[in-house]
PDB file of N, CA and C in Angstrom:
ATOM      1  N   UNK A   1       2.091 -11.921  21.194  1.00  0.00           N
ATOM      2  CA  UNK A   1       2.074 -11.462  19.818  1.00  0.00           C
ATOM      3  C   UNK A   1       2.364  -9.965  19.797  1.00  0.00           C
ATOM      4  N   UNK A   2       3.431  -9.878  19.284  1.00  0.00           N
ATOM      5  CA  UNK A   2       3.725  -8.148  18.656  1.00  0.00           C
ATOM      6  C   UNK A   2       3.032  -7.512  17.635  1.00  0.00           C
ATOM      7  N   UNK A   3       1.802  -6.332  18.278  1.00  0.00           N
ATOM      8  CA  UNK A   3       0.999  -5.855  17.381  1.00  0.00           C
ATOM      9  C   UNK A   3       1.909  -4.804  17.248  1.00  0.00           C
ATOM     10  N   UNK A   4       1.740  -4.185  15.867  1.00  0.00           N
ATOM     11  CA  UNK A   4       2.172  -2.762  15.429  1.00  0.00           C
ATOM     12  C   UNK A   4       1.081  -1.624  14.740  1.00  0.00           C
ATOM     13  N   UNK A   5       0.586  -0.481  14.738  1.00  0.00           N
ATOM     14  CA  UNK A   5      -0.054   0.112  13.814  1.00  0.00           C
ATOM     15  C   UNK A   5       0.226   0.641  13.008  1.00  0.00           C
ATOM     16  N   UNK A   6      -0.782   0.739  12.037  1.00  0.00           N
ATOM     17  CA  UNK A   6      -0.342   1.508  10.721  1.00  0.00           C
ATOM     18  C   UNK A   6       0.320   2.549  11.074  1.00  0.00           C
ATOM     19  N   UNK A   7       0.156   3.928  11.721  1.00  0.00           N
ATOM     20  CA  UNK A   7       1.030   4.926  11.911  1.00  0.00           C
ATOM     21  C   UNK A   7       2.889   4.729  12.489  1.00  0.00           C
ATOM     22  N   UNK A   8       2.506   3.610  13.471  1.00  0.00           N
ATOM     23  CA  UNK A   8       3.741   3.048  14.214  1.00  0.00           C
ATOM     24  C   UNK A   8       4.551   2.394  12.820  1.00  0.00           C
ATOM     25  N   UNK A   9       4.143   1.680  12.205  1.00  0.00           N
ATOM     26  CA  UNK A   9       4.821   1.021  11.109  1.00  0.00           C
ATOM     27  C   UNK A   9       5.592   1.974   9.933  1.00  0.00           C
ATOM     28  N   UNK A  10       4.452   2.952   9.746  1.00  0.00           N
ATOM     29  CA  UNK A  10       5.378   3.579   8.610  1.00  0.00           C
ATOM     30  C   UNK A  10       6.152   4.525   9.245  1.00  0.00           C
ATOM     31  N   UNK A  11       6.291   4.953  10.464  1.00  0.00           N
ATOM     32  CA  UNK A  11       7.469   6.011  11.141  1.00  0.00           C
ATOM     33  C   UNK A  11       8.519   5.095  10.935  1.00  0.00           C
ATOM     34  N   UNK A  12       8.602   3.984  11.531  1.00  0.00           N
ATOM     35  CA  UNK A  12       9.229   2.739  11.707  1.00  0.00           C
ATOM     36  C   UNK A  12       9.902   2.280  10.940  1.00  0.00           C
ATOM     37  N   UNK A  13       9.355   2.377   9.541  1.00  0.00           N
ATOM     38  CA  UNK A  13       9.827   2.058   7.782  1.00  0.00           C
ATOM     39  C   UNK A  13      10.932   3.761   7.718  1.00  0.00           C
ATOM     40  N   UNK A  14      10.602   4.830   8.045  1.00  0.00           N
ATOM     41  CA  UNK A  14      11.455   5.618   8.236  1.00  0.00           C
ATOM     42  C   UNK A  14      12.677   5.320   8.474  1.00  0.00           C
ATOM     43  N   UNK A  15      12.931   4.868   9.508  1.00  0.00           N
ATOM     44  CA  UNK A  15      14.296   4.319  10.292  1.00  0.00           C
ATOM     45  C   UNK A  15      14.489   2.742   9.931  1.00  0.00           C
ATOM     46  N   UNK A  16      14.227   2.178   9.850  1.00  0.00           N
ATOM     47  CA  UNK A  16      14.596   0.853   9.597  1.00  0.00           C
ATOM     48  C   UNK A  16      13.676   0.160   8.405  1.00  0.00           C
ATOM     49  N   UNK A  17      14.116  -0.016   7.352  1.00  0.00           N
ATOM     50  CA  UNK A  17      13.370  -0.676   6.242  1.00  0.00           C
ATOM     51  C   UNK A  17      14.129  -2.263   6.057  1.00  0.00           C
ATOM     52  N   UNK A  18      14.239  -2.521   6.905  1.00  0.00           N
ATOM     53  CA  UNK A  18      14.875  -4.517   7.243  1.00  0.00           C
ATOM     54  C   UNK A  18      13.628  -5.192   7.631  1.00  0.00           C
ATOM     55  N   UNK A  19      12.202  -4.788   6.935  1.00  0.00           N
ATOM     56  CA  UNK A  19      11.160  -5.565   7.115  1.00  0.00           C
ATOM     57  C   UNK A  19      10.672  -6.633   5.935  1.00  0.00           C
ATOM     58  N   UNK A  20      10.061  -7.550   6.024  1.00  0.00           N
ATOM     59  CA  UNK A  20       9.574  -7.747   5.223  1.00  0.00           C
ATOM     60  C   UNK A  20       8.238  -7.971   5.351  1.00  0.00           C
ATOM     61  N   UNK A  21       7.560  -7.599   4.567  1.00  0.00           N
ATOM     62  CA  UNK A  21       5.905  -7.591   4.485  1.00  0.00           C
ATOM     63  C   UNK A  21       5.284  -9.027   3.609  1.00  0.00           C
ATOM     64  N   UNK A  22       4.726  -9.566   4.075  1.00  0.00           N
ATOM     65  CA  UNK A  22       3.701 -10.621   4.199  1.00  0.00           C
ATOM     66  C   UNK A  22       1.986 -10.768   4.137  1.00  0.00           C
ATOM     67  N   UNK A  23       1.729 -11.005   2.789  1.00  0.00           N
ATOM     68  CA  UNK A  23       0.021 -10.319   2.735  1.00  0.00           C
ATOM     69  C   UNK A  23      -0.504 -11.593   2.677  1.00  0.00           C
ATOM     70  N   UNK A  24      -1.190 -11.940   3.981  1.00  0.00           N
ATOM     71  CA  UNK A  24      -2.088 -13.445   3.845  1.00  0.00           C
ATOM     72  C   UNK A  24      -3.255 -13.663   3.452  1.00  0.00           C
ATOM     73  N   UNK A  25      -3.933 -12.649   2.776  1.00  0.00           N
ATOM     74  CA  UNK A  25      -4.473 -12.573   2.163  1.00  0.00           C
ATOM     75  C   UNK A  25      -5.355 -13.315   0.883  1.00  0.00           C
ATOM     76  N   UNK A  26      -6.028 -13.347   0.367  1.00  0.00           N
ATOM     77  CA  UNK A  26      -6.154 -14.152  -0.873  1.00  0.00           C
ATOM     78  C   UNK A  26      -5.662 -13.137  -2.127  1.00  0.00           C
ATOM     79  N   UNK A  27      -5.064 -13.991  -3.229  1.00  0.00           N
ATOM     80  CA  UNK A  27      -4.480 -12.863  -4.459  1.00  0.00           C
ATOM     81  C   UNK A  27      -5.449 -12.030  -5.180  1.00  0.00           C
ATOM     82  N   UNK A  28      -6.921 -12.084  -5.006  1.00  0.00           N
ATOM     83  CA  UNK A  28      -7.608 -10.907  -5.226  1.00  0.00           C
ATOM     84  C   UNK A  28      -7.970  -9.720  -4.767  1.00  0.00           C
ATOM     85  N   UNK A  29      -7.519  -9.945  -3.243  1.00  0.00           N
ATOM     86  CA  UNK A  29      -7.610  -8.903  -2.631  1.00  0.00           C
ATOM     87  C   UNK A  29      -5.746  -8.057  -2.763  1.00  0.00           C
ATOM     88  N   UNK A  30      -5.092  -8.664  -2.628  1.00  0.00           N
ATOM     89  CA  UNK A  30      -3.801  -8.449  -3.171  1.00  0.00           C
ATOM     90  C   UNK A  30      -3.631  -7.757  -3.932  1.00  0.00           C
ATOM     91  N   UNK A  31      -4.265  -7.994  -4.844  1.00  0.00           N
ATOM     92  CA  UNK A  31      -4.264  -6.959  -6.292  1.00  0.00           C
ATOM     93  C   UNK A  31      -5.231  -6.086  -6.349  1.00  0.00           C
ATOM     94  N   UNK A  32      -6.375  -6.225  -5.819  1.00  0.00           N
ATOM     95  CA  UNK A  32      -7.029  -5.243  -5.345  1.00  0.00           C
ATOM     96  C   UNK A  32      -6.321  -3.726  -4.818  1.00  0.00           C
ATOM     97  N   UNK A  33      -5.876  -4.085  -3.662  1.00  0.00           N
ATOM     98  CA  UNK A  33      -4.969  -2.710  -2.547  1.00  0.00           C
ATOM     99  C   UNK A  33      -4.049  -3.516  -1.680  1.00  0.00           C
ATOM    100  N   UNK A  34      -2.586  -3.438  -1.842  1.00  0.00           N
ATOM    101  CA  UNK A  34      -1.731  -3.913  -1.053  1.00  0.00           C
ATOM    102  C   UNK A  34      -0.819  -2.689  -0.833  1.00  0.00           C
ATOM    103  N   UNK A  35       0.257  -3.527   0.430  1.00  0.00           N
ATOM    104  CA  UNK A  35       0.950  -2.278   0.743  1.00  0.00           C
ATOM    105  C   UNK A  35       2.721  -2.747   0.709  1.00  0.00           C
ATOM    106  N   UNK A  36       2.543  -3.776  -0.495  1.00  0.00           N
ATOM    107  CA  UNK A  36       3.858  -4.228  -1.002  1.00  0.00           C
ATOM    108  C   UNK A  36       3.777  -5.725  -0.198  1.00  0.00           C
ATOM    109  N   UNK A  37       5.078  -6.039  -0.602  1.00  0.00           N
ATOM    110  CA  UNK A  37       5.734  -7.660  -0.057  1.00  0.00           C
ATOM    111  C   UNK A  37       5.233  -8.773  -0.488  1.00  0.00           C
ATOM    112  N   UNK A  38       5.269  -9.977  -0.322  1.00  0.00           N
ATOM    113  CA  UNK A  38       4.920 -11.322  -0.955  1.00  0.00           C
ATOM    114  C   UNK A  38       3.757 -11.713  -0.589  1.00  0.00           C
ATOM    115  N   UNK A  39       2.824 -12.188  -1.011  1.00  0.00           N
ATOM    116  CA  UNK A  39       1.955 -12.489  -0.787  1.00  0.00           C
ATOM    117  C   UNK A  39       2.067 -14.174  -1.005  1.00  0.00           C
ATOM    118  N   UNK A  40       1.614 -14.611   0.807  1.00  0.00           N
ATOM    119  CA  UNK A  40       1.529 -16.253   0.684  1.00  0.00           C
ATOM    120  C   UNK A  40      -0.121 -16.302   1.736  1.00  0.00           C
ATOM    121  N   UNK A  41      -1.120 -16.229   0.883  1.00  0.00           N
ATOM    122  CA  UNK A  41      -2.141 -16.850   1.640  1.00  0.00           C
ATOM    123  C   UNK A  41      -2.189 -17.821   2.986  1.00  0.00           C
ATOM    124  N   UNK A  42      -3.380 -17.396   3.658  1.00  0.00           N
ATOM    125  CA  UNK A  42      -3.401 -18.031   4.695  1.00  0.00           C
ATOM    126  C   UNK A  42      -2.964 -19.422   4.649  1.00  0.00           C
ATOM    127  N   UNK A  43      -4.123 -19.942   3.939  1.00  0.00           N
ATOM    128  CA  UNK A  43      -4.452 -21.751   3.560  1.00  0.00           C
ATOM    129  C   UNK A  43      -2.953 -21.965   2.833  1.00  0.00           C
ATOM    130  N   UNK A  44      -1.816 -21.051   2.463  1.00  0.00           N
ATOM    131  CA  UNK A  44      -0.296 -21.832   1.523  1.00  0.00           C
ATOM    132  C   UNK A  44       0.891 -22.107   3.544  1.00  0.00           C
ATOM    133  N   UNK A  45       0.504 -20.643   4.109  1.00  0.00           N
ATOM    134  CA  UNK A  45       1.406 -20.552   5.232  1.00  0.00           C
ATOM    135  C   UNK A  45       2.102 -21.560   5.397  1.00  0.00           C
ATOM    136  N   UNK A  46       1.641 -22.273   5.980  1.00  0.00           N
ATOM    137  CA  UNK A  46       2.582 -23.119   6.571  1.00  0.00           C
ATOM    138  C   UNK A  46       3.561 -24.200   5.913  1.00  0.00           C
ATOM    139  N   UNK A  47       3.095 -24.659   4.340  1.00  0.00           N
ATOM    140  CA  UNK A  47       3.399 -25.473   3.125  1.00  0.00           C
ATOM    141  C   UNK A  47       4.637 -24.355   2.598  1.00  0.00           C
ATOM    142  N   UNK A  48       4.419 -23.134   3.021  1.00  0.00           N
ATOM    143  CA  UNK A  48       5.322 -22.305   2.283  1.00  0.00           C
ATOM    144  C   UNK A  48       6.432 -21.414   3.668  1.00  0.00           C
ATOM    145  N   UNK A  49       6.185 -22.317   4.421  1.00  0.00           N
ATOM    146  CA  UNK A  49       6.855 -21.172   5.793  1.00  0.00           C
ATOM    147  C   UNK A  49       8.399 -21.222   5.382  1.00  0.00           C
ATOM    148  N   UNK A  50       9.068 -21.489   4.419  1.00  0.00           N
ATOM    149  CA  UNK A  50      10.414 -21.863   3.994  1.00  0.00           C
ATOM    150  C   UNK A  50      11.099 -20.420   3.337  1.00  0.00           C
ATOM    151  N   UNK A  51       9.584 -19.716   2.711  1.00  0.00           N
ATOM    152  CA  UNK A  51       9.638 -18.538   2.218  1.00  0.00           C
ATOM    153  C   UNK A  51      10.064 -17.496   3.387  1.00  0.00           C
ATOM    154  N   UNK A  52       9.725 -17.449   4.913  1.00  0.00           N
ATOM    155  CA  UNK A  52       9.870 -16.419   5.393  1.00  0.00           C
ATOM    156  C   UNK A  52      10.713 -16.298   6.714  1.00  0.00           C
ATOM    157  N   UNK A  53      11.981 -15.753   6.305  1.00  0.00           N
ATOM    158  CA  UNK A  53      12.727 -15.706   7.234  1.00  0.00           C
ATOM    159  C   UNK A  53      12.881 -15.713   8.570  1.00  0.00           C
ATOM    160  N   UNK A  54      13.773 -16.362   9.817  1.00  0.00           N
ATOM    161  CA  UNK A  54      13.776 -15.948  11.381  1.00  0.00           C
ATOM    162  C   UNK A  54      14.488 -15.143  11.504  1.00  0.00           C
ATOM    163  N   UNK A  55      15.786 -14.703  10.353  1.00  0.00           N
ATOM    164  CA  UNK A  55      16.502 -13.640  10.936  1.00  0.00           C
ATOM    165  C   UNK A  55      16.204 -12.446  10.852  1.00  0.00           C
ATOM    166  N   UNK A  56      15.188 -11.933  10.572  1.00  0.00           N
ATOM    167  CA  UNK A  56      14.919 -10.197  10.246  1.00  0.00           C
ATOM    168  C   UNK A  56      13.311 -10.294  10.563  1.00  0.00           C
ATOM    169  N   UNK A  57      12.686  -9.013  10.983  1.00  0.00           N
ATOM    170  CA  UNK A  57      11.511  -8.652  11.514  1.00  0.00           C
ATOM    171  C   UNK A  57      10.546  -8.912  10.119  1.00  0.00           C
ATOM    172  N   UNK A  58       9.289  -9.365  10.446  1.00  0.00           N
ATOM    173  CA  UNK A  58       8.437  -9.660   9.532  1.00  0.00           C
ATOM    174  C   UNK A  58       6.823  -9.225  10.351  1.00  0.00           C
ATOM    175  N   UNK A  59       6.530  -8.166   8.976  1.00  0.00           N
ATOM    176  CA  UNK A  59       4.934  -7.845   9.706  1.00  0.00           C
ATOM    177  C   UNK A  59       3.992  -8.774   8.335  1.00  0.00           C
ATOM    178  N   UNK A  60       3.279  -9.570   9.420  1.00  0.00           N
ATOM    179  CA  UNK A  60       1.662  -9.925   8.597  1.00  0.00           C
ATOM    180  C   UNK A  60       1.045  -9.296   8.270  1.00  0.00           C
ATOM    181  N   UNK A  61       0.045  -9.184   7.559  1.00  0.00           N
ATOM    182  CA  UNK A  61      -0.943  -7.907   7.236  1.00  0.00           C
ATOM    183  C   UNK A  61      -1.803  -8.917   6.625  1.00  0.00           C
ATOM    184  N   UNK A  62      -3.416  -8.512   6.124  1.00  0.00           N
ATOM    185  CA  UNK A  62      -4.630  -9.329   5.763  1.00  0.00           C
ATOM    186  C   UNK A  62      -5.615  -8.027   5.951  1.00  0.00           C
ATOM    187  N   UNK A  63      -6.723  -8.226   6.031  1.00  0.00           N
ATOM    188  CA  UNK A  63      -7.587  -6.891   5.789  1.00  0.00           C
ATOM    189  C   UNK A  63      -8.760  -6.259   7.196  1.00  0.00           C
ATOM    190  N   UNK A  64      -8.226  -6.782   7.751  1.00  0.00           N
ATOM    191  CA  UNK A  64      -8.404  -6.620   9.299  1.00  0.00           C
ATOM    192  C   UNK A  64      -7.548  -7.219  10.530  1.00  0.00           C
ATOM    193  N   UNK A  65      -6.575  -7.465  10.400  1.00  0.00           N
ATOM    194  CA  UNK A  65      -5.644  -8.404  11.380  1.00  0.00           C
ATOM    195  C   UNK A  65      -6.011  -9.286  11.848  1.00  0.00           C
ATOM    196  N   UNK A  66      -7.081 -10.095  11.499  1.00  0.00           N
ATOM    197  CA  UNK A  66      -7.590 -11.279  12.385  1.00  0.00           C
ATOM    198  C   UNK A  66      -6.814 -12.593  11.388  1.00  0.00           C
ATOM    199  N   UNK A  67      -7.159 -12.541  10.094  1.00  0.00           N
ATOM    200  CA  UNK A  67      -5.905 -13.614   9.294  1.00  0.00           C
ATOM    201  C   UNK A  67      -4.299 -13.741   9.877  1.00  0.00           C
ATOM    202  N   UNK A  68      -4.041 -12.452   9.808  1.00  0.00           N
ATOM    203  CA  UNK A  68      -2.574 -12.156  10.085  1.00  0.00           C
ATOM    204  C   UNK A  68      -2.216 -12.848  11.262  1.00  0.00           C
ATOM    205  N   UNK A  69      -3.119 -12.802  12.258  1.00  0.00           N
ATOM    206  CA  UNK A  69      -2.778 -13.114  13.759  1.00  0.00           C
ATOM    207  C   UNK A  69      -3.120 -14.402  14.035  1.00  0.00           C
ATOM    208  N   UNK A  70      -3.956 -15.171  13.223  1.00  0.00           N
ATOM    209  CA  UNK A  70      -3.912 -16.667  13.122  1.00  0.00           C
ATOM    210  C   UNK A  70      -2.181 -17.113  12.484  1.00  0.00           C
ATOM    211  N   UNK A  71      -2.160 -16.541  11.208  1.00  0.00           N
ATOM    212  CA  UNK A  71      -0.639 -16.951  10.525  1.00  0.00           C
ATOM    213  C   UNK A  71       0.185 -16.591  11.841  1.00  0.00           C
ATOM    214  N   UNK A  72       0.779 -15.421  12.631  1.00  0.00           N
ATOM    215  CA  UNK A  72       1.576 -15.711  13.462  1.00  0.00           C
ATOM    216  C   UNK A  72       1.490 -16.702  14.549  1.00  0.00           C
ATOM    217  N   UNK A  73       0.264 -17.330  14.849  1.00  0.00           N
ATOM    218  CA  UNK A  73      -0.131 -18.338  15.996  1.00  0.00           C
ATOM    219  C   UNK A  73       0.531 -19.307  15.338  1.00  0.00           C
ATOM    220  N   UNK A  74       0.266 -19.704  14.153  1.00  0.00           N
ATOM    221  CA  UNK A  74       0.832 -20.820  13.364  1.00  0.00           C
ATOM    222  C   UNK A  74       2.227 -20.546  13.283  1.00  0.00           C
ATOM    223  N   UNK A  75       2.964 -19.575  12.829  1.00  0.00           N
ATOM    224  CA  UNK A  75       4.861 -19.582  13.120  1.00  0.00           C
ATOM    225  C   UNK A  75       5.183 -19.501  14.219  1.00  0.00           C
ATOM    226  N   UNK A  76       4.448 -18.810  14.847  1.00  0.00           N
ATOM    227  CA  UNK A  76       4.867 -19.389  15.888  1.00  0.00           C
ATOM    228  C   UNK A  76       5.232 -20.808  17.032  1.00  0.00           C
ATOM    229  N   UNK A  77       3.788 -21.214  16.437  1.00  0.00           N
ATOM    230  CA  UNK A  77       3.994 -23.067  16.899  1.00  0.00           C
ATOM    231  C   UNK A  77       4.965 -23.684  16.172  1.00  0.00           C
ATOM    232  N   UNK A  78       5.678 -22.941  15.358  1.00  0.00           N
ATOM    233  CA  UNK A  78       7.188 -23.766  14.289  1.00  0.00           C
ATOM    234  C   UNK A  78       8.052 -23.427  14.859  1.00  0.00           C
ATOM    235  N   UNK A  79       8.413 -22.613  15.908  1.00  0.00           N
ATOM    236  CA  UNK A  79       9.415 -21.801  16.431  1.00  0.00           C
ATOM    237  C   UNK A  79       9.443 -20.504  15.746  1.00  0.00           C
ATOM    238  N   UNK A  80       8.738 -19.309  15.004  1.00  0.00           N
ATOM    239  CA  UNK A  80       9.608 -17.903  14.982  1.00  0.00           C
ATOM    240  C   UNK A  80       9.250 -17.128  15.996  1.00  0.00           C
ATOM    241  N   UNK A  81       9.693 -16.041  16.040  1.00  0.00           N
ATOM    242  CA  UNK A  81      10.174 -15.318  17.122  1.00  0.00           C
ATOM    243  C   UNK A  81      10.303 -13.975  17.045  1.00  0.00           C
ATOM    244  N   UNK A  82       9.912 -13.699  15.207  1.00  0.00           N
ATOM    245  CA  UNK A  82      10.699 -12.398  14.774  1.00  0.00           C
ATOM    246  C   UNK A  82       9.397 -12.014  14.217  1.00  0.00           C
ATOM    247  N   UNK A  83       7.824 -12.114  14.278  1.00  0.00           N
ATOM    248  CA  UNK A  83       6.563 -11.625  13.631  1.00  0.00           C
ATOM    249  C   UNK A  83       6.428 -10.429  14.216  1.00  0.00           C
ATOM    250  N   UNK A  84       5.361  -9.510  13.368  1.00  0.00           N
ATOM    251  CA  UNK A  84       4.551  -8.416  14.023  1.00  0.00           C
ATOM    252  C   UNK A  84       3.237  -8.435  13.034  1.00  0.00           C
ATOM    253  N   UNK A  85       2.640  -8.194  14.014  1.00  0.00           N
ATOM    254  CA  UNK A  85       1.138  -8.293  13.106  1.00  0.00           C
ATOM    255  C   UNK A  85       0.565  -6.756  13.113  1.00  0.00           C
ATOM    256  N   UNK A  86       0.065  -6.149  11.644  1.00  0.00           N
ATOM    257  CA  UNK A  86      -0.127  -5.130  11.502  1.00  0.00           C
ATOM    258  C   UNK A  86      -1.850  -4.843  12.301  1.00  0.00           C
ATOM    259  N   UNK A  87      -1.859  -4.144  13.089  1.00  0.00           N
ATOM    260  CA  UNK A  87      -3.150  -4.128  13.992  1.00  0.00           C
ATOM    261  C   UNK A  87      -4.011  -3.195  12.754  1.00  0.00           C
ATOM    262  N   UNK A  88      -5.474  -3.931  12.823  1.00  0.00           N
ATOM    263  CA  UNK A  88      -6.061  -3.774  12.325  1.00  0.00           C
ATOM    264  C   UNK A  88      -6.282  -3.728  10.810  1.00  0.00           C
ATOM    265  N   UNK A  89      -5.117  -4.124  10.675  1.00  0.00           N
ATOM    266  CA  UNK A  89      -4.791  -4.702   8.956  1.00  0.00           C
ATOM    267  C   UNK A  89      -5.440  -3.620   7.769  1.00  0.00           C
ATOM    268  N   UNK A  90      -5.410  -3.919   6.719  1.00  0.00           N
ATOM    269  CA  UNK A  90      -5.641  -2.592   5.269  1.00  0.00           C
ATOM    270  C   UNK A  90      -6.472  -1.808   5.935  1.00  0.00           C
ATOM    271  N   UNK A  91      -7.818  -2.536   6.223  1.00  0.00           N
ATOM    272  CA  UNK A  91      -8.942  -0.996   6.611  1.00  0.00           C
ATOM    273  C   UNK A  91      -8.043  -0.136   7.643  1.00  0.00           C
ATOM    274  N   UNK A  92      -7.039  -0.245   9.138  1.00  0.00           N
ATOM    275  CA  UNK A  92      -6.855   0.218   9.567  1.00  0.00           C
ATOM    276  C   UNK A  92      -5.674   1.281   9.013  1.00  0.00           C
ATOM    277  N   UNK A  93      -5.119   0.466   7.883  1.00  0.00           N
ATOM    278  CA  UNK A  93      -4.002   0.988   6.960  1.00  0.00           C
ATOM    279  C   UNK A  93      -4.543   2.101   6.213  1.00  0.00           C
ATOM    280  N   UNK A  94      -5.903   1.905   5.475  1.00  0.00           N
ATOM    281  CA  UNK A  94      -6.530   2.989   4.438  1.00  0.00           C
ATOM    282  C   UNK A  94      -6.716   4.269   5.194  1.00  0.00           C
ATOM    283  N   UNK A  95      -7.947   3.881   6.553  1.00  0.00           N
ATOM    284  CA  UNK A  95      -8.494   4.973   7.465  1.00  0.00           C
ATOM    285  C   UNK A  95      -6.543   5.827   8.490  1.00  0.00           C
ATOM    286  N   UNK A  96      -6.120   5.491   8.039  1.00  0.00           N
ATOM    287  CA  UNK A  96      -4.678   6.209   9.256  1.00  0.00           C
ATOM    288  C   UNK A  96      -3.743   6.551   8.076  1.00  0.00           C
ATOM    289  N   UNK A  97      -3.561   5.628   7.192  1.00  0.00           N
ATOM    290  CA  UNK A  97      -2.240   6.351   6.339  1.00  0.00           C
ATOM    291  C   UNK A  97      -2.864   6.923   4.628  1.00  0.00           C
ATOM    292  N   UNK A  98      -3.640   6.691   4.225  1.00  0.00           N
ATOM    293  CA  UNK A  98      -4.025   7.209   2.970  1.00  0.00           C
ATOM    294  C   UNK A  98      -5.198   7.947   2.985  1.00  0.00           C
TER     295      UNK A  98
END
C-alpha cells in the first residue's frame, strides 16, 4: 500500500494535479471538513468502484487513514494498482497543513 502525507501530498498537488481525491468517509463528516473530491463512503465502495478510475493516481482519505486503507485493501482485491492512502487522514491533514 502507497502511503502519502499530508505535507508530501500538497507539494505533490504543486506539480502534478492528475489526482483524484476520494473521501470514504460518511457525508457528515464530509461536510463537516473535507479537502475536496467525491465522496463514496466506505459501506457504497465497492457497489460504486465503477466511479473510480485505474488510469490516473487516486488518494483515499477518511479521518485517520484506517477507513481509507481498508477501501484500498478492497480495490485492490478488484485489481487497482493506481491508490495512495493519505497517512493519517484529516486529523493528520488539520495538525500539518492548516
Amino acid at each position: 500500500m502507497k502511503n502519502i502525507t499530508p505535507t508530501d501530498f500538497k507539494e505533490l498537488l504543486k506539480k502534478d494535479d492528475h489526482f483524484l481525491l476520494v473521501d470514504v468517509r460518511e457525508a457528515w463528516e464530509h461536510a463537516a471538513y473535507n479537502i475536496g473530491g467525491m465522496l463514496i463512503p466506505l459501506g457504497e465502495l465497492v457497489s460504486r468502484r465503477q466511479e473510480i478510475p485505474q488510469d490516473l493516481p487516486v488518494l483515499l482519505y477518511c479521518e485517520k487513514g484506517i477507513r481509507s486503507m481498508i477501501a484500498i485493501q478492497r480495490l485492490e482485491m478488484l485489481g487497482y494498482t493506481n491508490l495512495y492512502n493519505l497517512a493519517g487522514g484529516m486529523k493528520a491533514w488539520k495538525e500539518q497543513i492548516t
